[in-house]
N, C-alpha and C. Protein backbone atom coordinates (compact mmCIF):
# COMPACT_ATOMS: atom_id res chain seq x y z
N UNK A 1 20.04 -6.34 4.30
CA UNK A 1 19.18 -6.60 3.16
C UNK A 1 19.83 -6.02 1.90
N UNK A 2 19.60 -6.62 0.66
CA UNK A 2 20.50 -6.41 -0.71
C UNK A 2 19.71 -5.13 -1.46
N UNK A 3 20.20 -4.22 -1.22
CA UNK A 3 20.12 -2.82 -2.08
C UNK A 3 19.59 -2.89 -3.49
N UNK A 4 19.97 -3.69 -3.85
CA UNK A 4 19.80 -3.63 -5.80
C UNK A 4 20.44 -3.95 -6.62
N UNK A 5 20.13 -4.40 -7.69
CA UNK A 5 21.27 -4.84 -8.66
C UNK A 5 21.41 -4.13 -9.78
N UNK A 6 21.04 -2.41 -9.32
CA UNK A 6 21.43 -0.97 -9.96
C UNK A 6 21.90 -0.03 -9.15
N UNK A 7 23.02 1.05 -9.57
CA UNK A 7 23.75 1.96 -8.47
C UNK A 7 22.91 3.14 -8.95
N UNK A 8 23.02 3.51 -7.76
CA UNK A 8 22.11 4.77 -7.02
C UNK A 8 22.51 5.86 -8.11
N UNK A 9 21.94 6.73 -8.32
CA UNK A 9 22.23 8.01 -9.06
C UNK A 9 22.65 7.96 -10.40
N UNK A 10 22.41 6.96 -11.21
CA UNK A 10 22.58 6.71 -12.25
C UNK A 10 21.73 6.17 -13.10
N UNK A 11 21.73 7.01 -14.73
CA UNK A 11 20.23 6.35 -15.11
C UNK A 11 20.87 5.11 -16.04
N UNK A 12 19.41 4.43 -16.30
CA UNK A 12 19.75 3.11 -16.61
C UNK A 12 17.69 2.84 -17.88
N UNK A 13 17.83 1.94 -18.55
CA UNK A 13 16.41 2.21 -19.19
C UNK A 13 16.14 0.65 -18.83
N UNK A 14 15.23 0.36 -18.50
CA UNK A 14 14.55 -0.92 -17.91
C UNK A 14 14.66 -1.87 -19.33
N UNK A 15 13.34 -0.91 -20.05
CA UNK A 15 13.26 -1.90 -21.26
C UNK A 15 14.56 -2.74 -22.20
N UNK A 16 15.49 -1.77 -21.78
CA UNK A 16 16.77 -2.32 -22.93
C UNK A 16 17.33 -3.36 -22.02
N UNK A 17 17.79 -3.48 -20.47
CA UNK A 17 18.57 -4.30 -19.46
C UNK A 17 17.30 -4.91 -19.42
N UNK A 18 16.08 -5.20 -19.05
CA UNK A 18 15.33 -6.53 -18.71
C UNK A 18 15.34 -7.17 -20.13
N UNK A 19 15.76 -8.70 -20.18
CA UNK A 19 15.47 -8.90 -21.10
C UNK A 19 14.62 -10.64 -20.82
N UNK A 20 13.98 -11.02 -22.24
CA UNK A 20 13.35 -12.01 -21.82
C UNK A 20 14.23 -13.58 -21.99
N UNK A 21 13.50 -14.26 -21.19
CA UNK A 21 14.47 -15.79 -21.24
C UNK A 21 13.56 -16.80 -21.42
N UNK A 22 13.66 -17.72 -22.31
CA UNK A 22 12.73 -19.00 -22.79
C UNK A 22 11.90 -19.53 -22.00
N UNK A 23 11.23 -19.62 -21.66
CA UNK A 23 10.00 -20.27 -20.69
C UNK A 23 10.36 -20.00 -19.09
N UNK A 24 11.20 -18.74 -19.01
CA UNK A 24 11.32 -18.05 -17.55
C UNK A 24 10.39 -17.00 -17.47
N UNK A 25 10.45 -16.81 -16.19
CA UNK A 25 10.52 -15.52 -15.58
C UNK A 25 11.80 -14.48 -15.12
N UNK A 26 11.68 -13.91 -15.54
CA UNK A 26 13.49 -12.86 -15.03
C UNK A 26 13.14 -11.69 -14.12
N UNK A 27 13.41 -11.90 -13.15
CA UNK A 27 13.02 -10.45 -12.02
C UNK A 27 14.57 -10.43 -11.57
N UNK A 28 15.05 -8.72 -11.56
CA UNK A 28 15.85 -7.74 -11.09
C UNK A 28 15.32 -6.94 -9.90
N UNK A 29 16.08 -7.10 -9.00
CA UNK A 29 16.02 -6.08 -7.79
C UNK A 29 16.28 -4.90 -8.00
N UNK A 30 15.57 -4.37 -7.98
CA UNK A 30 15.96 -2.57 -8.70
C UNK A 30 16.26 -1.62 -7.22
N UNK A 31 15.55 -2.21 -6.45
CA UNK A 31 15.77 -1.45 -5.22
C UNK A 31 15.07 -2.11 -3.92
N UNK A 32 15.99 -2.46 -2.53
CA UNK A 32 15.19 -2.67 -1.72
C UNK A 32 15.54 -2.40 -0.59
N UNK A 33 13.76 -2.03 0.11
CA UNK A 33 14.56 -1.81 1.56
C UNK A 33 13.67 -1.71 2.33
N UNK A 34 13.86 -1.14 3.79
CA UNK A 34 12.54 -2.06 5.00
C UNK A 34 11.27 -2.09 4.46
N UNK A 35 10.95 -0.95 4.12
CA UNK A 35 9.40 -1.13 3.99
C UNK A 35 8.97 -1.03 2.21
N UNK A 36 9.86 -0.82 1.59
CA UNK A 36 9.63 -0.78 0.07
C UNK A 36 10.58 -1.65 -0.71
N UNK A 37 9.72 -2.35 -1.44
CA UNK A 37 10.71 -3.47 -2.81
C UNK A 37 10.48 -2.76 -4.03
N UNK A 38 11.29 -2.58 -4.74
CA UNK A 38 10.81 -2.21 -6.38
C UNK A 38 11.53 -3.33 -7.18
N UNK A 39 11.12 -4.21 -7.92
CA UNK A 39 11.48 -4.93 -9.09
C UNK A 39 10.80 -4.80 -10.64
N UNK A 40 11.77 -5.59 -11.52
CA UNK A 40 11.21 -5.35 -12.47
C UNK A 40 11.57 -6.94 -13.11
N UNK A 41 10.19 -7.63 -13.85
CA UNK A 41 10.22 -8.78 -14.23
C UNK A 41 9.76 -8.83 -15.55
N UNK A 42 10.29 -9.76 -16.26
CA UNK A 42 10.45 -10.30 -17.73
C UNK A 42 9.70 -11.71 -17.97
N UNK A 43 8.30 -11.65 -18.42
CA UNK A 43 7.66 -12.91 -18.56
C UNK A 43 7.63 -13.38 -19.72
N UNK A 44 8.19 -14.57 -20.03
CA UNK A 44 8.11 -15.44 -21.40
C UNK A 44 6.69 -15.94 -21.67
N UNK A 45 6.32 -15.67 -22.92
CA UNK A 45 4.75 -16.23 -23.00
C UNK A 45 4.68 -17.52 -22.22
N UNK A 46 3.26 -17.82 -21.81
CA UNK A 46 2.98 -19.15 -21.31
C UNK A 46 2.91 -18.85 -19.80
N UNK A 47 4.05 -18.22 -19.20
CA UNK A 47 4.72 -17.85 -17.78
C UNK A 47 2.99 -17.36 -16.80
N UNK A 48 3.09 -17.93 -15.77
CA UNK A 48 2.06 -17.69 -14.64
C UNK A 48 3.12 -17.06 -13.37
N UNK A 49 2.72 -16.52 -12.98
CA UNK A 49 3.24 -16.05 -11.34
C UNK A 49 1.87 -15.61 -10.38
N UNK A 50 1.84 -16.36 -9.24
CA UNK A 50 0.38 -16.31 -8.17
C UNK A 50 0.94 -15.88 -6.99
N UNK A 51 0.27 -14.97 -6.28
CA UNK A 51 0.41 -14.66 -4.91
C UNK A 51 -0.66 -14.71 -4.42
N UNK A 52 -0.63 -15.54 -3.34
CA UNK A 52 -1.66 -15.71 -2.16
C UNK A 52 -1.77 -14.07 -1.40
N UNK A 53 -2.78 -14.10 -0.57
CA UNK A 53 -3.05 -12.98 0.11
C UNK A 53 -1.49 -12.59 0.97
N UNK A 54 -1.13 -11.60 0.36
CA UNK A 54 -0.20 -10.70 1.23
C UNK A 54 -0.70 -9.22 1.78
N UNK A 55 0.05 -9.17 2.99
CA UNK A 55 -0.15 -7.88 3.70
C UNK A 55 0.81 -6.43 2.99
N UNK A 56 1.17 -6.64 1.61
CA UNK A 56 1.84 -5.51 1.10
C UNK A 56 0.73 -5.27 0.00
N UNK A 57 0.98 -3.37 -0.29
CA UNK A 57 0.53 -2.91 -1.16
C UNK A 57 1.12 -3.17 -2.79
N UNK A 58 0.52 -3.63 -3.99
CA UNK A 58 1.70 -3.47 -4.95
C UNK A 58 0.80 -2.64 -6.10
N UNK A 59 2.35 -1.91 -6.47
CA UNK A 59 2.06 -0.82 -7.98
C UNK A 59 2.61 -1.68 -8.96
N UNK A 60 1.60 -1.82 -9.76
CA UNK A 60 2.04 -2.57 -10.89
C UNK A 60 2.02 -1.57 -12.49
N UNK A 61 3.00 -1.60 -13.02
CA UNK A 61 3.17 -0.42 -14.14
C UNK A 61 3.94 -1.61 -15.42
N UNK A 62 2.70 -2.06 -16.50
CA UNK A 62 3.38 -2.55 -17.51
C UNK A 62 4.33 -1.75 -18.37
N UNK A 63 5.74 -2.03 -18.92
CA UNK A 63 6.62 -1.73 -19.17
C UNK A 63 6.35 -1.81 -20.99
N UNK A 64 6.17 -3.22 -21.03
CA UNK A 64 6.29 -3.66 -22.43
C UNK A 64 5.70 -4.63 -22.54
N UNK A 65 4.64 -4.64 -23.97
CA UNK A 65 4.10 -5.52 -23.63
C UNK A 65 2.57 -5.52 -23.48
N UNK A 66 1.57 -6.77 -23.47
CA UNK A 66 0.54 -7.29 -22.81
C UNK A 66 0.35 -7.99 -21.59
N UNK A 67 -0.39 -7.53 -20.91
CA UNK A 67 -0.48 -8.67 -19.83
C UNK A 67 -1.97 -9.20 -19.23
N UNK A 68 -2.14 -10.03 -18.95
CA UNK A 68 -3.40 -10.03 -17.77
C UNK A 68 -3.27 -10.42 -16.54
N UNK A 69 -3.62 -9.37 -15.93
CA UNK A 69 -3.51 -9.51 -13.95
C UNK A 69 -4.88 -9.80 -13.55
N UNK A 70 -4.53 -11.04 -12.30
CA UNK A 70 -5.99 -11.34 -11.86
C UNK A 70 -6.19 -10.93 -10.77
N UNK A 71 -7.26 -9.90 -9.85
CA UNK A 71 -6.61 -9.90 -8.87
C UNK A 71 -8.42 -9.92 -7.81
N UNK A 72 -8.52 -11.10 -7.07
CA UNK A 72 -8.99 -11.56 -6.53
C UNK A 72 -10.43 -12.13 -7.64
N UNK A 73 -9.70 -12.88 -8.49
CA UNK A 73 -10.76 -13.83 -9.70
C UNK A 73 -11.14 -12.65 -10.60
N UNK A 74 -10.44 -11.50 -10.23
CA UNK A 74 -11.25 -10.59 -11.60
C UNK A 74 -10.29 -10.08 -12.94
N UNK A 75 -10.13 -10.64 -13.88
CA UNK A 75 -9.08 -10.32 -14.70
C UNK A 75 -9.11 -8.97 -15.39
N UNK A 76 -7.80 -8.41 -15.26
CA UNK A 76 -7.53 -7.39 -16.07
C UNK A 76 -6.60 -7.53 -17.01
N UNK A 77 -6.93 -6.93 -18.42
CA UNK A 77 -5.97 -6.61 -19.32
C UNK A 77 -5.29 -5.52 -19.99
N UNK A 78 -4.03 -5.72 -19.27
CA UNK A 78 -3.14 -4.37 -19.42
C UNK A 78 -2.14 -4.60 -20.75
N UNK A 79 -1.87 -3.09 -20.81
CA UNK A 79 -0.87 -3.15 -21.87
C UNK A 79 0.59 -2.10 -21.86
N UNK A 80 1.10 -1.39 -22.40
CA UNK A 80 2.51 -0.89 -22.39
C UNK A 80 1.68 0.56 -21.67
N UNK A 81 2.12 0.64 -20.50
CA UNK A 81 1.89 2.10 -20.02
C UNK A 81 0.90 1.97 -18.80
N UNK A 82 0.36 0.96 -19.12
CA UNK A 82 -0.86 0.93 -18.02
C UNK A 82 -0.28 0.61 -16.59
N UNK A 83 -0.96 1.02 -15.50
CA UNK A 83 -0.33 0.58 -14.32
C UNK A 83 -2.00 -0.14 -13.24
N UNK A 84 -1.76 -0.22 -12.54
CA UNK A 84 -2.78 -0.84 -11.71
C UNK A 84 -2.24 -0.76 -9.86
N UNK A 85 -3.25 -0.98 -8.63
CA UNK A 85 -2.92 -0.85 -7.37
C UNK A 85 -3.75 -2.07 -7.24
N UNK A 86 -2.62 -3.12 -6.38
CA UNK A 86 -3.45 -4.55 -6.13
C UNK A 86 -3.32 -4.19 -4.84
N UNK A 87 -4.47 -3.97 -3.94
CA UNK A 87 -4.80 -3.93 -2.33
C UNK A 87 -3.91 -5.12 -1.83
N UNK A 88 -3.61 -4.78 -0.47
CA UNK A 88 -3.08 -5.58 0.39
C UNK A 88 -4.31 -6.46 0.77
N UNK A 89 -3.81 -7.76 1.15
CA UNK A 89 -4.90 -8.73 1.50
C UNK A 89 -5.56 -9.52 0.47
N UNK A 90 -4.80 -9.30 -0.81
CA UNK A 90 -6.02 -9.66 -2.38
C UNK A 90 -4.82 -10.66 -3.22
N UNK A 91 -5.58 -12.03 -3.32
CA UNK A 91 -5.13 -12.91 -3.86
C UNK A 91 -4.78 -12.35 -5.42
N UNK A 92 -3.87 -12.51 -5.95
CA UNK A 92 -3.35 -12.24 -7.22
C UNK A 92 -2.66 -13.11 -8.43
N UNK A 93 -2.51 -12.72 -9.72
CA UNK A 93 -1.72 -13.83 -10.57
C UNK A 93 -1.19 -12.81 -11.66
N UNK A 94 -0.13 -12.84 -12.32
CA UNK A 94 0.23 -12.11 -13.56
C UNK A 94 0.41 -13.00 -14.38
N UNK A 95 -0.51 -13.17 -15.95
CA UNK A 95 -0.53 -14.23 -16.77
C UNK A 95 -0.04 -13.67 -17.53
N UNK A 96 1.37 -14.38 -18.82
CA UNK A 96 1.38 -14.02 -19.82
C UNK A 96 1.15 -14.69 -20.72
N UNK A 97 -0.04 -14.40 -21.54
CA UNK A 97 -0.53 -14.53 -23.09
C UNK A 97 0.01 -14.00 -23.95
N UNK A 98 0.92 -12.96 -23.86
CA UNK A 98 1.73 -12.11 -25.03
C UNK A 98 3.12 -12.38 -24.16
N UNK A 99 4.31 -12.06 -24.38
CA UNK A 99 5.90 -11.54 -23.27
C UNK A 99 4.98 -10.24 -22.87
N UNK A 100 5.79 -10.05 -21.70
CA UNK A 100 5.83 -8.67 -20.97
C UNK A 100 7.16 -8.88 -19.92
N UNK A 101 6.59 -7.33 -19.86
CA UNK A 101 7.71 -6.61 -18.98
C UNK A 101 7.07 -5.99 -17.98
N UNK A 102 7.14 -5.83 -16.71
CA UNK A 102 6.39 -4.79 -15.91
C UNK A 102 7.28 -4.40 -14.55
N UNK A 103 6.95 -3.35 -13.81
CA UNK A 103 7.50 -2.82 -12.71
C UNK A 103 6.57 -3.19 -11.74
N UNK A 104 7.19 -3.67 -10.74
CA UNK A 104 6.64 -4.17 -9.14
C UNK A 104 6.91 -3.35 -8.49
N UNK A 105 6.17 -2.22 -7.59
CA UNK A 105 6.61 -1.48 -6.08
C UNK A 105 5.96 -1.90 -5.18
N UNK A 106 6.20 -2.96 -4.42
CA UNK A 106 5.71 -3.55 -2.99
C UNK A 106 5.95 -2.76 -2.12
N UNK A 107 4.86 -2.46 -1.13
CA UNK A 107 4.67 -1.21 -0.31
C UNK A 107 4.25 -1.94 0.75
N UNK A 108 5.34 -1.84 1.92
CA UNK A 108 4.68 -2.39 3.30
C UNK A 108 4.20 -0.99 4.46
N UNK A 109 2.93 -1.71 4.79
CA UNK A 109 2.29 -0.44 5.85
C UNK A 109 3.07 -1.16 7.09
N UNK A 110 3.50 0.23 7.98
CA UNK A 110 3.95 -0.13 9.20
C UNK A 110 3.26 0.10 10.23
């Protein structure tokens, strides 16, 4: 499985390396491995991303930015600093109405 597309022991600042791309989404593997993913993604206004019910935990920590997370039909609106815990099992969406930036830690229970 692919480690990351950052070396270990070295600092690095999210906000300056994520950057945004015209009507993408941009996600970096920051780190991965059996039971934990950490990424970090770059949403161009307009940009939707949906997850159906998964069996992982995720930490969600906005970076930069506005966002609204839906997470099982109930919307939240976050902003630069805020973080949130979407339960395992809970349908989800990250909308952007403003760009953002945010950190993903997918947490699998074993």
């Amino acid at each position: 499985m692919e480690k990351g597309e950052f070396e270990e022991s070295k600092t690095f600042n999210l906000a300056d390396i994520l950057e945004f791309n015209s009507n993408a989404i941009v996600v970096k593997n920051i780190s991965v491995q059996n039971n934990c993913v950490i990424q970090a993604f770059a949403f161009d206004f307009g940009k939707v991303l949906s997850h159906n019910e998964s069996p992982f935990v995720r930490f969600i920590h906005i970076i930069e930015g506005k966002a609204e997370v839906v997470i099982n039909g109930n919307s939240t609106f976050m902003r630069s600093g805020d973080s949130i815990i979407i339960p395992a099992f809970t349908p989800c969406s990250f909308e952007a109405n403003h760009k953002f930036k945010m950190l993903c830690t997918t947490i699998q229970n074993e």
